[in-house]
Protein backbone atom coordinates (compact mmCIF):
# COMPACT_ATOMS: atom_id res chain seq x y z
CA UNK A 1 149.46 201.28 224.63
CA UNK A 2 150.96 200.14 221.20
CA UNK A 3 148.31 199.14 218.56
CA UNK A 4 147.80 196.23 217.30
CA UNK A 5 148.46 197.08 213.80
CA UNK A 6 151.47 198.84 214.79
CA UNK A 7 152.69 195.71 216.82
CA UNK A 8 152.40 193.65 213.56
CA UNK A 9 154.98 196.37 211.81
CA UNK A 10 157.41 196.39 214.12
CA UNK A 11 157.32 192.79 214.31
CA UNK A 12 157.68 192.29 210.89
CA UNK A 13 160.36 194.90 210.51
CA UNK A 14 162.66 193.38 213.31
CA UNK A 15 162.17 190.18 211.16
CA UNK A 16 163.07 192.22 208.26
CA UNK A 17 166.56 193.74 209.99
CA UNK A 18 167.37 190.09 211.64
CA UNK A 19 167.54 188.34 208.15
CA UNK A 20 169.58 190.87 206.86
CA UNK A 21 172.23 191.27 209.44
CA UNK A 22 172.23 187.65 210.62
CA UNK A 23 173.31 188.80 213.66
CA UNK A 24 174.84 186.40 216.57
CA UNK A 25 173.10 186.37 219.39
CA UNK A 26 174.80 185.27 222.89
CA UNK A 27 172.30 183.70 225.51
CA UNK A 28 172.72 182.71 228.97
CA UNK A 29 169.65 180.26 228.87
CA UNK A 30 168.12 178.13 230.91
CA UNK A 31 169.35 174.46 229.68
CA UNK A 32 166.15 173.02 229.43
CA UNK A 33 165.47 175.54 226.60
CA UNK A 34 168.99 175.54 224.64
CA UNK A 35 167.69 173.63 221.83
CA UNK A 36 164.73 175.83 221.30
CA UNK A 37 166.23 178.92 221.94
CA UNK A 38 169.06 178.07 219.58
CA UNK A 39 166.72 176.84 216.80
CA UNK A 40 163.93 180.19 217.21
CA UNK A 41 167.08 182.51 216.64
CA UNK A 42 168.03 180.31 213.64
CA UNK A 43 164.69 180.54 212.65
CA UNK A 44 164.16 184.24 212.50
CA UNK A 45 167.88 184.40 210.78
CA UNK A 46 170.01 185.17 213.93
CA UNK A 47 173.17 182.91 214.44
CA UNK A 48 172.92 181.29 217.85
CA UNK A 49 175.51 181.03 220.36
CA UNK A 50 174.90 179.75 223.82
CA UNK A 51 177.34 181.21 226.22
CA UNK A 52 178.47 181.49 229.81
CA UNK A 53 180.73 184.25 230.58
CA UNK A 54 179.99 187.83 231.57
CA UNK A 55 179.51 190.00 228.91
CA UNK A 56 178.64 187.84 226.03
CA UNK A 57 174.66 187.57 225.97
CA UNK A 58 172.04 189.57 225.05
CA UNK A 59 168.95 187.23 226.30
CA UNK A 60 169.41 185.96 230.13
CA UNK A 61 167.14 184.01 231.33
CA UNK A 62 167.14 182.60 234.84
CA UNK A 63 165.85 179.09 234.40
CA UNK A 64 169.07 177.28 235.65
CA UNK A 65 171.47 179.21 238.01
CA UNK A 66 175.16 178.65 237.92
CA UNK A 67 177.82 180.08 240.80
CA UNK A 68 179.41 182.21 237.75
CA UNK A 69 176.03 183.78 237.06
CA UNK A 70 176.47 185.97 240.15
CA UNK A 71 178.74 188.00 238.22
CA UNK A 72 177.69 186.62 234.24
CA UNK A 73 174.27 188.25 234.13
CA UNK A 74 174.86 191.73 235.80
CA UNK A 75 177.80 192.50 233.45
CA UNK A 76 175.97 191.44 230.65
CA UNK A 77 173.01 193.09 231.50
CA UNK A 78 175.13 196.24 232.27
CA UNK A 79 177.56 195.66 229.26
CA UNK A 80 174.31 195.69 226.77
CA UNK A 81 172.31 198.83 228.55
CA UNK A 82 175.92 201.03 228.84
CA UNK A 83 176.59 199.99 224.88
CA UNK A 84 172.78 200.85 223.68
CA UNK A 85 172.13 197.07 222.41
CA UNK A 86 168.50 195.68 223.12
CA UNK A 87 168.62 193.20 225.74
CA UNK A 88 165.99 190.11 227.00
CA UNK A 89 165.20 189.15 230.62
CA UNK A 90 163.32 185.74 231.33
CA UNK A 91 162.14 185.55 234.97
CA UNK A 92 162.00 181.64 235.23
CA UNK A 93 161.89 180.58 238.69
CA UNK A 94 161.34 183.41 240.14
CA UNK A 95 161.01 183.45 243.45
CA UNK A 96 162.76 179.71 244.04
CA UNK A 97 165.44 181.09 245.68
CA UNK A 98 168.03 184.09 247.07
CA UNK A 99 170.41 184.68 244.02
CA UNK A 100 167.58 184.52 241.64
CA UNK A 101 166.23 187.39 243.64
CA UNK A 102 169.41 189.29 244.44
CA UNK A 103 170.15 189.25 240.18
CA UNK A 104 166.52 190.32 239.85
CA UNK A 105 167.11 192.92 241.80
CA UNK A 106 170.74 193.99 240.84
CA UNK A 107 169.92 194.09 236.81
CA UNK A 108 166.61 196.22 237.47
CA UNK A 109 168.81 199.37 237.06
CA UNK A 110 169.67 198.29 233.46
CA UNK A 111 166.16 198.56 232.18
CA UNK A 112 165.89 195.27 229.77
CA UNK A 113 164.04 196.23 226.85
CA UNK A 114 161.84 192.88 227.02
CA UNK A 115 160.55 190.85 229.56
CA UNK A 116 159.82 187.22 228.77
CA UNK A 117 157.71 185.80 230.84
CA UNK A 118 154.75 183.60 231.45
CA UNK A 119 151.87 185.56 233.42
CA UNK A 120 153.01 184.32 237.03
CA UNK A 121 156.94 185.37 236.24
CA UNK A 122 155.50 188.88 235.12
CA UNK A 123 153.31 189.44 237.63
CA UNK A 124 155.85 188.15 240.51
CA UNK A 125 159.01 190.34 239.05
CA UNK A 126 156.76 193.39 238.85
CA UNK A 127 155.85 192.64 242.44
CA UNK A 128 159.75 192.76 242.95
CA UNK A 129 160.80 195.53 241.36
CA UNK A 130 157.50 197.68 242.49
């Protein structure tokens, strides 16, 4: 388990990096959350872009489901694990229904290197992917 101290650095140093790149940051988000998704990556020094197509994002999150996102957030997922680049998974709704589940499932192999969640989404997706 990381320490808490430790947590704080590496906090503070992605902070650090993020204001210096100002790095663009695609999301396939929910559109509930655009405005504050857009407006926390502005705040930390990131340029936002929402986006749609495969292969564009770097944070998914399942809140609203589109047709498209069938084949949007396993390329992306896969397109940011095959390149090396940190990538976000947010669990909303999961559960609610069959594709949610199925792109659960199918970006599981790419190993996300953060899961958002609330309690319930984190407990549930660990359920799903044992």
């Amino acid at each position: 388990m990381i320490e808490s101290e430790q947590l704080k650095q590496n906090i503070v140093k992605a902070v650090e990096d993020v204001r210096a790149t100002n790095p663009m940051a695609g999301s396939v988000t929910n559109t509930v959350t655009i405005d504050f998704v857009a407006n926390a990556q502005l705040a930390v020094g990131g340029s936002a872009a929402m986006v749609y197509l495969p292969d564009e994002g770097v944070y998914l999150n399942m809140g609203t489901q589109f047709p498209i996102y069938t084949e949007t957030i396993p390329r992306t997922a896969a397109a940011a694990f095959n390149a090396g680049k940190p990538w976000v998974i947010d669990p909303v709704g999961i559960g609610i229904g069959q594709q949610r589940t199925d792109l659960l499932l199918e970006v599981k192999q790419y190993k996300p290197t953060i899961i958002r969640g609330n309690a319930s989404e984190i407990i549930a997706l660990a359920g799903l992917w044992n």
